[in-house]
Protein backbone atom coordinates (compact mmCIF):
# COMPACT_ATOMS: atom_id res chain seq x y z
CA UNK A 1 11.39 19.52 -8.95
CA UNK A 2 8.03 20.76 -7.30
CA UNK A 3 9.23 20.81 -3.95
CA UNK A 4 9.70 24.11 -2.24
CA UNK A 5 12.86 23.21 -0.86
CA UNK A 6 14.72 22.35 -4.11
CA UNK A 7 16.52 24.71 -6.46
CA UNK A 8 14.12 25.72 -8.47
CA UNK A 9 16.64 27.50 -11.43
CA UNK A 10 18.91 23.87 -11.49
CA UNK A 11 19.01 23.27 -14.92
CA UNK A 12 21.56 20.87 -14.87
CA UNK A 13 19.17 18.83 -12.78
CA UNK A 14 16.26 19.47 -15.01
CA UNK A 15 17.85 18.33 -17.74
CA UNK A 16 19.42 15.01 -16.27
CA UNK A 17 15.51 14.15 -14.98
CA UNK A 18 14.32 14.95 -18.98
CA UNK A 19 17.70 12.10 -19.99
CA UNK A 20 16.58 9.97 -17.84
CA UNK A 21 12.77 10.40 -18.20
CA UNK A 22 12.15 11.08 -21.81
CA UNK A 23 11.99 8.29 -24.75
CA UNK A 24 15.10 7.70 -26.70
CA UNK A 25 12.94 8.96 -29.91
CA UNK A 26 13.24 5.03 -31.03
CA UNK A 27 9.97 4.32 -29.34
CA UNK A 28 7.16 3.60 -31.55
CA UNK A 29 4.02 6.58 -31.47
CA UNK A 30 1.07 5.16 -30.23
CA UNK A 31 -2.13 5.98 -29.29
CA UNK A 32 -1.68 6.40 -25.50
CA UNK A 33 0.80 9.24 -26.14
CA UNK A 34 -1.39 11.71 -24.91
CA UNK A 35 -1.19 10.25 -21.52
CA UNK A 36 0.40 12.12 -18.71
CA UNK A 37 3.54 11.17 -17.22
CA UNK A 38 3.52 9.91 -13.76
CA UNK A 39 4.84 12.82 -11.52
CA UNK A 40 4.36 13.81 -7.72
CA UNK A 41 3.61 17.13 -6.83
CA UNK A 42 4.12 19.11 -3.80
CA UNK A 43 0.29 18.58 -3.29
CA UNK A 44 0.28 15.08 -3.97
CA UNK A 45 3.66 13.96 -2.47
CA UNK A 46 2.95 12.47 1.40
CA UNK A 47 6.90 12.10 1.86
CA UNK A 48 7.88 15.71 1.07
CA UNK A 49 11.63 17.46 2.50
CA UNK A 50 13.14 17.05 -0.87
CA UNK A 51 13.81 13.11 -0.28
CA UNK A 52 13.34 12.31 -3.46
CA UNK A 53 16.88 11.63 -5.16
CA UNK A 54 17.86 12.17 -8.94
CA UNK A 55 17.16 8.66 -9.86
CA UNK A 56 14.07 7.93 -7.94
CA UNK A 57 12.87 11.35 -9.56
CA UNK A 58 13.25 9.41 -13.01
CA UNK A 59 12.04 5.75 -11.84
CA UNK A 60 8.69 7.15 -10.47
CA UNK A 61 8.22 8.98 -13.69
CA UNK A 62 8.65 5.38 -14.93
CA UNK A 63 5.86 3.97 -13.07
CA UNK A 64 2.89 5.21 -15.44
CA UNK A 65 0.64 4.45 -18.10
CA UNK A 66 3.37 4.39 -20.82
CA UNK A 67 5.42 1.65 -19.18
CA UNK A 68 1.86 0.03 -18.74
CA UNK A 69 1.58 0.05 -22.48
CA UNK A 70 5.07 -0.53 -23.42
CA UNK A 71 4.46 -4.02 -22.25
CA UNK A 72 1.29 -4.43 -23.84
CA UNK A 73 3.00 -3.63 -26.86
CA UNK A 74 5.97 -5.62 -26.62
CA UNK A 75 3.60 -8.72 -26.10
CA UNK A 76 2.01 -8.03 -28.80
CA UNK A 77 4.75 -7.48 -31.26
CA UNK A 78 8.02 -9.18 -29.89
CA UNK A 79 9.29 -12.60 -30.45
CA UNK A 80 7.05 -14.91 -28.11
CA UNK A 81 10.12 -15.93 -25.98
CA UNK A 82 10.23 -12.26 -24.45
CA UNK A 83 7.21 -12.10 -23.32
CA UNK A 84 6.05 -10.49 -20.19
CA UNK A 85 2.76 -12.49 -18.10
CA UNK A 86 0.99 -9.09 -16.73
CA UNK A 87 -0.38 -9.50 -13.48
CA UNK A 88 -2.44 -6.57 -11.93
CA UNK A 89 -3.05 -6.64 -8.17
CA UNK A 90 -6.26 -4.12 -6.98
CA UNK A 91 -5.76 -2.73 -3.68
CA UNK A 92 -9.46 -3.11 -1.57
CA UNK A 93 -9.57 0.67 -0.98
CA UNK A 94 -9.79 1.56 -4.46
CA UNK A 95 -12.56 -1.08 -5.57
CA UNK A 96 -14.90 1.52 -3.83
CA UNK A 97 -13.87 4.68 -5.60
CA UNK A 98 -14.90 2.88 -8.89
CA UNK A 99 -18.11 1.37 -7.66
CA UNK A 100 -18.72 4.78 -6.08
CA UNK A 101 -17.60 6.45 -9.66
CA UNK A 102 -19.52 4.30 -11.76
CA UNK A 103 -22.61 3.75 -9.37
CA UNK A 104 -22.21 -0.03 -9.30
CA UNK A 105 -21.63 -2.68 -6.43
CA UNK A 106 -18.15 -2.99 -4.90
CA UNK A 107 -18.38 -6.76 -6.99
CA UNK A 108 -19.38 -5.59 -10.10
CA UNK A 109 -17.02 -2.99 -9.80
CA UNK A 110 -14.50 -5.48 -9.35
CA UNK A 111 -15.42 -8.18 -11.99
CA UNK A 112 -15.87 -4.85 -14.46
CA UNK A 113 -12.71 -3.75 -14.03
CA UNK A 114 -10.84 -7.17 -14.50
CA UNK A 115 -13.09 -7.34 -17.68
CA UNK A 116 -11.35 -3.77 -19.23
CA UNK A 117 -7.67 -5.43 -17.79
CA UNK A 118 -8.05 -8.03 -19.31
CA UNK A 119 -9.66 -6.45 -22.60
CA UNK A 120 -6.65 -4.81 -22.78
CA UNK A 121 -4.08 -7.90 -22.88
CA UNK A 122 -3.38 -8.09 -18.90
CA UNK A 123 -3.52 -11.74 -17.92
CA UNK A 124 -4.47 -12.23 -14.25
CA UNK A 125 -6.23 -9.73 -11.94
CA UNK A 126 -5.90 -10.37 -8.47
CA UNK A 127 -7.51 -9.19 -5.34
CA UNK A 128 -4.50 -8.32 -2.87
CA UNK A 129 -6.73 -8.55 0.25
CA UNK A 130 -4.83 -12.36 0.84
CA UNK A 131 -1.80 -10.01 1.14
CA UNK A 132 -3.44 -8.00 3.74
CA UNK A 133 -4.03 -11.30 5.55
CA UNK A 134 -0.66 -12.27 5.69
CA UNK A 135 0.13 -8.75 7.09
CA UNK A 136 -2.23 -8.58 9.78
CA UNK A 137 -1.35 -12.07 10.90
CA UNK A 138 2.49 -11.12 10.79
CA UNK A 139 1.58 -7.72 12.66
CA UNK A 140 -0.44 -9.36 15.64
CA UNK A 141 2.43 -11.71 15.92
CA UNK A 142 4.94 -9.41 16.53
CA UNK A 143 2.73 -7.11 18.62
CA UNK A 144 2.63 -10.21 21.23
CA UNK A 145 6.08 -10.78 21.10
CA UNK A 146 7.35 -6.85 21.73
CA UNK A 147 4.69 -6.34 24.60
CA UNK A 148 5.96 -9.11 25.99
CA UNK A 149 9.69 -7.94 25.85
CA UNK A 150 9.19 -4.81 26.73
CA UNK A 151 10.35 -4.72 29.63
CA UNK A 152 13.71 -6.03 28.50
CA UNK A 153 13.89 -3.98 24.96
CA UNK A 154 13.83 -0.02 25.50
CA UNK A 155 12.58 0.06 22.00
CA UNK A 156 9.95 -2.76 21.77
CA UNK A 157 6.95 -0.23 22.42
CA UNK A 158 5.04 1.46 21.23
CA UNK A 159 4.75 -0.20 17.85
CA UNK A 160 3.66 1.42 15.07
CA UNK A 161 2.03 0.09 12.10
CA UNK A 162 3.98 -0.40 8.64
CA UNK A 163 1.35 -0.66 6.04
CA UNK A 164 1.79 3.16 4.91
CA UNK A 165 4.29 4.64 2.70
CA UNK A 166 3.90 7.82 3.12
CA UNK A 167 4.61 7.28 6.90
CA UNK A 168 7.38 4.74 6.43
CA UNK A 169 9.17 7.53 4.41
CA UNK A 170 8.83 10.21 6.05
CA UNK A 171 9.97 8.24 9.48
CA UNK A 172 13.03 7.02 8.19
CA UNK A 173 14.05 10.13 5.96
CA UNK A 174 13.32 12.63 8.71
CA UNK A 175 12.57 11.38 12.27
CA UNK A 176 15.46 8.83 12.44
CA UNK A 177 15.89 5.82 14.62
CA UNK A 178 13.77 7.67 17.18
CA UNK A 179 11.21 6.12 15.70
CA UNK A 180 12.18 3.48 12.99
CA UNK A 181 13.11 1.24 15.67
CA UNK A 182 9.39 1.37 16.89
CA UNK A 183 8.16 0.52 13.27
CA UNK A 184 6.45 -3.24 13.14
CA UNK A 185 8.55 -5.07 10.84
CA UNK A 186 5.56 -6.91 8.95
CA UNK A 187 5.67 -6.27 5.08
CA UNK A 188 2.87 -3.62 3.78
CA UNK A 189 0.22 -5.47 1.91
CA UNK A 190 1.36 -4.20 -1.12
CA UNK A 191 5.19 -5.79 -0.96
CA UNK A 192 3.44 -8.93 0.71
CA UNK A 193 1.49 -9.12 -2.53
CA UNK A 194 4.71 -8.59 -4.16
CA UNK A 195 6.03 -11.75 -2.74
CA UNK A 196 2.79 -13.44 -3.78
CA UNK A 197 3.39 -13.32 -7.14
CA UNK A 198 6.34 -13.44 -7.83
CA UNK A 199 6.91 -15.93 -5.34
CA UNK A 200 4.51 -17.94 -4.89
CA UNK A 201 2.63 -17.86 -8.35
CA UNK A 202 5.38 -17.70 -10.30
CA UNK A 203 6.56 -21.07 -8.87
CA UNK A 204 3.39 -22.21 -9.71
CA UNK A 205 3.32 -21.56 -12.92
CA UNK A 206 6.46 -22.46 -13.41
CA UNK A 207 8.11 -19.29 -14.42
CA UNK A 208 10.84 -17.25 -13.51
CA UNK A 209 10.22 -13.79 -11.53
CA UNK A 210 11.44 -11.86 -14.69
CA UNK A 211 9.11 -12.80 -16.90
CA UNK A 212 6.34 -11.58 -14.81
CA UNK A 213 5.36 -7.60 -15.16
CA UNK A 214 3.24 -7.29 -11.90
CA UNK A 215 1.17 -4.15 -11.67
CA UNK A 216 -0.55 -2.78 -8.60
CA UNK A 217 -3.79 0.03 -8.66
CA UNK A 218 -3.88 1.30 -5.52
CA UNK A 219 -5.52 4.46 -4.15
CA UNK A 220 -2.45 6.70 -3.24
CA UNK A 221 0.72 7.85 -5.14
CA UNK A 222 3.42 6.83 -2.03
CA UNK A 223 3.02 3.30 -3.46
CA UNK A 224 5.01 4.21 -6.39
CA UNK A 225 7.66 5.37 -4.13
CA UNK A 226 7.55 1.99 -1.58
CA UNK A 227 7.73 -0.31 -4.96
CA UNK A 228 11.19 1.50 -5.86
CA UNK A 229 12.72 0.39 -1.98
CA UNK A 230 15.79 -1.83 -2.47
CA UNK A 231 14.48 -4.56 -0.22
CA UNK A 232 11.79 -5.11 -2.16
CA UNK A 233 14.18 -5.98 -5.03
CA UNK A 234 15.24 -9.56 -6.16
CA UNK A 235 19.10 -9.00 -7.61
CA UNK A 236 18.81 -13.07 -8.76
CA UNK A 237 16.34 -12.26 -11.24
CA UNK A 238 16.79 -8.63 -11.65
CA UNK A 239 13.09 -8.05 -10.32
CA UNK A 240 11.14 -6.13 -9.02
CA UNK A 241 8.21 -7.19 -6.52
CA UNK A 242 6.45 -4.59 -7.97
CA UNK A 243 6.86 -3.51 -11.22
CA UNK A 244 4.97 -0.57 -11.44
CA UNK A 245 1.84 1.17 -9.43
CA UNK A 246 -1.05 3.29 -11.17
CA UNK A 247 -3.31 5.06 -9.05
CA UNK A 248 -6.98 4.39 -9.33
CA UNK A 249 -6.99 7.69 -11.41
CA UNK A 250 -4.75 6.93 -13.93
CA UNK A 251 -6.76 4.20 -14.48
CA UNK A 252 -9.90 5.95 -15.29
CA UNK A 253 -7.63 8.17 -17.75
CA UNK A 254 -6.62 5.06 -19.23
CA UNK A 255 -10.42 4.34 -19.40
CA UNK A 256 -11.33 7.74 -21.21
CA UNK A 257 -8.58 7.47 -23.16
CA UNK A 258 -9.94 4.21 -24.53
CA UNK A 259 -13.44 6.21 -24.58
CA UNK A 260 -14.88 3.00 -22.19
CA UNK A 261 -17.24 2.91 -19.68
CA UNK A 262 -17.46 0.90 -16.98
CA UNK A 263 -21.03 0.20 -17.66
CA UNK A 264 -20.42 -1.18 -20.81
CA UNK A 265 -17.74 -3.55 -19.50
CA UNK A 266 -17.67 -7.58 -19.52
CA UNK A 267 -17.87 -8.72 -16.33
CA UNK A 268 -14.75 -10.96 -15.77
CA UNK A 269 -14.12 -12.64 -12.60
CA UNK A 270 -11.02 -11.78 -10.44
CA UNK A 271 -8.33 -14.51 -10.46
CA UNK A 272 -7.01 -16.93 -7.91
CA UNK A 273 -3.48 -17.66 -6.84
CA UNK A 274 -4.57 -20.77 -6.47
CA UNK A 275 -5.03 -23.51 -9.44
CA UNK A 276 -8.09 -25.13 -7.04
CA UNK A 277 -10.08 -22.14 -6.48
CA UNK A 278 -12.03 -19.56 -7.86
CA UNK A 279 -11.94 -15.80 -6.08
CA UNK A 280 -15.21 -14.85 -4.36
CA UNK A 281 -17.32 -11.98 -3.23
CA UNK A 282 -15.25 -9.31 -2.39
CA UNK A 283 -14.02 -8.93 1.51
CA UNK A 284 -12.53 -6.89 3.50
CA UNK A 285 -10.83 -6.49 7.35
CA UNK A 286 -12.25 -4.68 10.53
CA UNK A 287 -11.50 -0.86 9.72
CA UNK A 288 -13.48 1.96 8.53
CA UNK A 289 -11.18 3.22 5.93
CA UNK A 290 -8.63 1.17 5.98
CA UNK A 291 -7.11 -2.63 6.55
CA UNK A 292 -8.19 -2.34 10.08
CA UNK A 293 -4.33 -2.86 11.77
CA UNK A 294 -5.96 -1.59 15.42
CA UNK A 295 -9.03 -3.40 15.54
CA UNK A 296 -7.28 -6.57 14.55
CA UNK A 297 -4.18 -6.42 16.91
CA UNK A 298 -6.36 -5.02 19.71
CA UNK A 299 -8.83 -8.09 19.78
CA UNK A 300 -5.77 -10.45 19.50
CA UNK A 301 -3.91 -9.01 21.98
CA UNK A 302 -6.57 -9.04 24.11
CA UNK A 303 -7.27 -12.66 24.06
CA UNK A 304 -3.88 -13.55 23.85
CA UNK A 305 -2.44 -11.19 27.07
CA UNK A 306 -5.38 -11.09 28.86
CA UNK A 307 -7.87 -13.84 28.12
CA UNK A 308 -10.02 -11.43 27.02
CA UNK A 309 -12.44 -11.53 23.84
CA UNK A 310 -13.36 -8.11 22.66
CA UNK A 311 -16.53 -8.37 20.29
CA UNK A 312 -17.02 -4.54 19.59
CA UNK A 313 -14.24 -1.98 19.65
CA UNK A 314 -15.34 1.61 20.85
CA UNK A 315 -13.47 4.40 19.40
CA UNK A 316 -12.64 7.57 21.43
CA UNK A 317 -12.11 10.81 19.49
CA UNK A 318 -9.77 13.27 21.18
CA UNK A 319 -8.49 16.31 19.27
CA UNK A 320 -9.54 15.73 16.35
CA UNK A 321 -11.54 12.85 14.50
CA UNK A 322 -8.47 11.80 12.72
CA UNK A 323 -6.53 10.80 16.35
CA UNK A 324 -8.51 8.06 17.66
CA UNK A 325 -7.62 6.02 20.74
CA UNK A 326 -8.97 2.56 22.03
CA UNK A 327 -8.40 1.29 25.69
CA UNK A 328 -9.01 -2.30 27.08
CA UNK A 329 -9.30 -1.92 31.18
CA UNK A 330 -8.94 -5.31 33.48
CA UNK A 331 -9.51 -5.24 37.22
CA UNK A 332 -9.81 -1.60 37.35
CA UNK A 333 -6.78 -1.11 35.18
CA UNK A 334 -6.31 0.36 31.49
CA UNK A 335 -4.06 -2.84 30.16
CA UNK A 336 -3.94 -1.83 26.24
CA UNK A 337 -4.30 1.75 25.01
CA UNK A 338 -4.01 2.04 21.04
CA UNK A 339 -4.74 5.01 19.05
CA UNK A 340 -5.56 5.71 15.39
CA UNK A 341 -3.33 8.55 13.88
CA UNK A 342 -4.28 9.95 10.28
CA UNK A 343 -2.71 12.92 8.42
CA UNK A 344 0.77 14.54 9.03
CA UNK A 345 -0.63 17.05 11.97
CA UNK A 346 -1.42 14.02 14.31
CA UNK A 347 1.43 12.35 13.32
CA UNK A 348 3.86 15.27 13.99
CA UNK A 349 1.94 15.89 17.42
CA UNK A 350 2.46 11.63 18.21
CA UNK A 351 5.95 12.12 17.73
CA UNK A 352 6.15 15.17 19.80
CA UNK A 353 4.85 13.75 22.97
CA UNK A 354 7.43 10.63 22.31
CA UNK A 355 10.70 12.52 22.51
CA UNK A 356 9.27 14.40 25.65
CA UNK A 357 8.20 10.93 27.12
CA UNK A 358 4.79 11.52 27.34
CA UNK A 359 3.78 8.56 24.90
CA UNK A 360 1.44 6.38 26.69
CA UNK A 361 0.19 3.93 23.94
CA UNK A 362 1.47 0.28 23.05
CA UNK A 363 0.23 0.51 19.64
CA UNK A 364 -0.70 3.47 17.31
CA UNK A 365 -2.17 2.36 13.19
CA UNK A 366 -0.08 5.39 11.73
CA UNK A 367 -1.46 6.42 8.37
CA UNK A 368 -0.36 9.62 6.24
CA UNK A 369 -3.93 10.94 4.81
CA UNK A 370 -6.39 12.55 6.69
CA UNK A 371 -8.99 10.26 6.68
CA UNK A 372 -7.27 6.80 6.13
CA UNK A 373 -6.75 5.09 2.84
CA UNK A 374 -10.29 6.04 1.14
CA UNK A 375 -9.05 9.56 0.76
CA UNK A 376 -5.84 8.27 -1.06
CA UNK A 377 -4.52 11.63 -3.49
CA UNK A 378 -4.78 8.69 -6.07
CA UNK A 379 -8.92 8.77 -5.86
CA UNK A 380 -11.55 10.98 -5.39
CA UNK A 381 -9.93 14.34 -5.87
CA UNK A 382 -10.97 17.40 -7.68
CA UNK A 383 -9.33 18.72 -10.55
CA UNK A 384 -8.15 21.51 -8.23
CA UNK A 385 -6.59 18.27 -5.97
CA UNK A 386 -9.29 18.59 -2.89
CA UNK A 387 -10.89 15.46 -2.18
CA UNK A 388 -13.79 14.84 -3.22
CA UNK A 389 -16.32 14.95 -0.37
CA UNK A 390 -19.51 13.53 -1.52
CA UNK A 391 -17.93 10.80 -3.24
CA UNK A 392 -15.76 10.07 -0.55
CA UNK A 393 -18.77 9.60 1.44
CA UNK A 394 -20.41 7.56 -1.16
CA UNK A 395 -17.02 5.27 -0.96
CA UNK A 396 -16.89 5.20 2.63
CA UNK A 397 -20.64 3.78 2.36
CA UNK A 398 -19.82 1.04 0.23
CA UNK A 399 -16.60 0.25 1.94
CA UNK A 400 -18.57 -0.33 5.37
CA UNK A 401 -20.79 -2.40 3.12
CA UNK A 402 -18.71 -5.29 2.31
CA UNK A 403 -18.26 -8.12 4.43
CA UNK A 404 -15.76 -8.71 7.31
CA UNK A 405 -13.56 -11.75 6.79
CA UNK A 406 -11.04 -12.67 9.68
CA UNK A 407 -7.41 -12.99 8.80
CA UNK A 408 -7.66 -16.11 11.10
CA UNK A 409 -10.35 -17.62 9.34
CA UNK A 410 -8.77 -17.46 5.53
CA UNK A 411 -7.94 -21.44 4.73
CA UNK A 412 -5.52 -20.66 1.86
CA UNK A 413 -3.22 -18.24 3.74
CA UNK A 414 -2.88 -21.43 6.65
CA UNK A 415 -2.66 -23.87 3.75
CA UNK A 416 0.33 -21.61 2.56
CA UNK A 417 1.67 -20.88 5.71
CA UNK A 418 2.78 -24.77 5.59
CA UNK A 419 3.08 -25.62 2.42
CA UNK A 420 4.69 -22.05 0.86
CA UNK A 421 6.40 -20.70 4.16
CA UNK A 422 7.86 -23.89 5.90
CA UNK A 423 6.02 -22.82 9.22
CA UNK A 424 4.34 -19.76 10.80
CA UNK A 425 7.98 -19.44 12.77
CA UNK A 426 10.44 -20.45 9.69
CA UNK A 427 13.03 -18.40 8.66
CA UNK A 428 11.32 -18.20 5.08
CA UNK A 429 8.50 -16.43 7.23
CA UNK A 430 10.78 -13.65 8.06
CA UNK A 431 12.73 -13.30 4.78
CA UNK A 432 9.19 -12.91 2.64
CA UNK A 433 7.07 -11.32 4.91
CA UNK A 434 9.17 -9.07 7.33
CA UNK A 435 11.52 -6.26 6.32
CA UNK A 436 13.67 -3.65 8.05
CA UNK A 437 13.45 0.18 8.36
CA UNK A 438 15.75 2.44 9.50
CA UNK A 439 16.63 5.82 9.13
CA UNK A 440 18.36 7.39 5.97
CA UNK A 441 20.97 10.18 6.23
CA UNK A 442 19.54 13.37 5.21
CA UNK A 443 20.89 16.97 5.49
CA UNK A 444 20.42 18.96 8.74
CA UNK A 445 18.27 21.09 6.80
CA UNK A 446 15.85 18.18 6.70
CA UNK A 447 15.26 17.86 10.73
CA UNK A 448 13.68 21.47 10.28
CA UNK A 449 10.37 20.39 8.44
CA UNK A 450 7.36 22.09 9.15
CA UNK A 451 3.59 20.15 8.69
């Protein structure tokens, strides 16, 4: 309704959103009324060109702090037999806007804010950086594979990364198989932690997908939109992977809603998926600002194409600090040239140079907001909607802060790899972890967009 490209004066289409959107007046009052309805912006929205369709329009409205509550309620007042088990998933690049927020350490932050999910009738809070494992893993995989093809496959490189939304969207609503073909298959970590629980957990607790209401906080509003995709969408059990996403900052409006502080929060700690275990310190992958895609696929594809082991990457700024490229040179040659992309300028300027054939790298982390996943629109924005610069910075310090862990060197995601997945090469490997993008027919009108 925001965009600039829609008809603003529709108001047969404003009133089909309000049906759709609005409560049927039988829903019980409650005290979270007063909470705003999820909505994207023109400012906020990372996949503009009016792609948003009628229905999606009324889902994402959905995918707030009402529906949040709804099941909250409905737990507490139903028949026991329709219950939902809530499980909330925390995305690792918003644990640092709330110990940044709430001047506390990225593991108090963490334990503080399973302590107010819980307070609030959620039942496990899980850290989703096991989903980023499997991701990574997945993505280096597949990285081998097409640079070793690609002499044989006109579209196995370059590859680009998969973990963002924004980027996903806007590749297969507007730049068509040109580039969707290029797109790593690998599940984001988001859908991969989809799979997790409804998958994997559920089976372990011995309950169906449906009766689980899994919630994600994560630091940008595209996740909303990447929960609604179809593939990520069991029609057995008429569920979801993802049942809903709140930003980081509807979660603090939550919070003052409640009138909590963090301070003043139990300190819980975050769940396990696994009966055996208890969840550690928090962790994180290579990357300043994000999951660290490059840096991981660079060292492994350096060992694994050219024997090489690359302790320290070194990062090359060209026009901008937000394109970023990293080389690997062998006998005199340049073997592996990756580059960092961030924000729609550098990604429109990437794509420019690959329809004139001028795209030289094998590998490119592709990520919608300028600045990586830190400066999500979810986090760390004004009340005018510009980020938040000194407590981005504080964020960015904390972020860097928290230990490395390897992908490799995670016990439980091998342990499932066998036990869960039949084999790193099964075909329950691809159907879990791997998807498929490809473009969606949009009007001419949409080819025109300008960034």
């Amino acid at each position: 309704q925001e965009c600039s490209k829609k008809q603003k004066n529709d108001d047969t289409q404003s009133a089909s959103v309000d049906a759709l959107s609005s409560n049927d007046g039988s829903e019980e009052k409650n005290e979270f009324d007063t909470l705003a309805n999820a909505k994207i912006l023109l400012s906020d929205c990372l996949a503009c060109d009016s792609c948003m369709t009628l229905e999606e329009g009324a889902r994402v409205f959905q995918q707030n702090q009402k529906e949040f509550f709804r099941i909250l309620n409905l737990n507490k007042k139903c028949d026991t037999s329709k219950h939902k088990v809530l499980a909330v998933s925390l995305c690792p690049q918003s644990l640092p806007y709330f110990a940044a927020k709430f001047n506390l350490s990225v593991n108090e932050a963490a334990k503080r804010l399973c302590g107010f999910l819980k307070s609030l009738g959620v039942h496990y809070v899980f850290d989703t950086t096991i989903a980023a494992d499997f991701s990574i893993l997945e993505s280096q995989r597949e990285f081998v594979q097409r640079y070793q093809r690609r002499n044989q496959e006109e579209h196995a490189l370059p590859m680009f990364a998969s973990a963002c939304p924004g980027w996903i969207r806007y590749a297969e609503r507007v730049l068509t198989n040109l580039v969707t073909s290029h797109i790593c298959t690998a599940k984001s970590p988001q859908q991969i932690m989809g799979s997790l629980v409804k998958g994997y957990f559920a089976r372990q607790k011995n309950l169906s997908p449906d009766k689980i209401f899994h919630v994600v906080v994560a630091p940008c509003y595209d996740k909303k939109l990447e929960a609604l995709r179809e593939d990520f969408y069991t029609a057995l059990y008429n569920s979801a992977e993802v049942d809903c996403v709140l930003t980081s900052g509807e979660i603090v409006q939550i919070m003052e809603q409640k009138n909590v502080s963090m301070k003043d929060v139990t300190e819980v700690a975050v769940d396990s998926l696994f009966d055996d275990l208890k969840e550690g310190d928090v962790v994180r992958h290579d990357g300043k600002r994000s999951d660290g895609y490059l840096e991981h696929i660079f060292k492994h594809a350096a060992k694994e194409l050219f024997g090489v082991d690359v302790k320290e990457i070194t990062y090359k700024a060209l026009k901008n600090k937000d394109f970023q490229e990293v080389t690997l040179e062998k006998d005199g040659e340049t073997v592996l040239r990756f580059a960092a992309a961030y924000g729609f300028r550098n990604i429109q300027n990437m794509v420019l140079k690959l329809k004139k054939g001028k795209f030289f790298y094998h590998f490119v982390e592709v990520l919608a907001c300028p600045g990586g996943c830190l400066n999500g629109k979810g986090q760390a924005q004004t009340e005018d909607g510009k980020p938040d610069r000194a407590l981005l910075a504080q964020m960015e310090e904390v972020y860097t802060a928290i230990p490395v862990r390897l992908p490799e060197t995670n016990l439980q995601v091998q342990r499932m790899y066998q036990d869960w997945l039949e084999g790193v090469d099964s075909k329950k490997v691809q159907d879990t972890l791997h998807t498929t993008y490809s473009a969606v027919n949009q009007s001419t009108s949409s080819l025109d967009i300008k960034w």
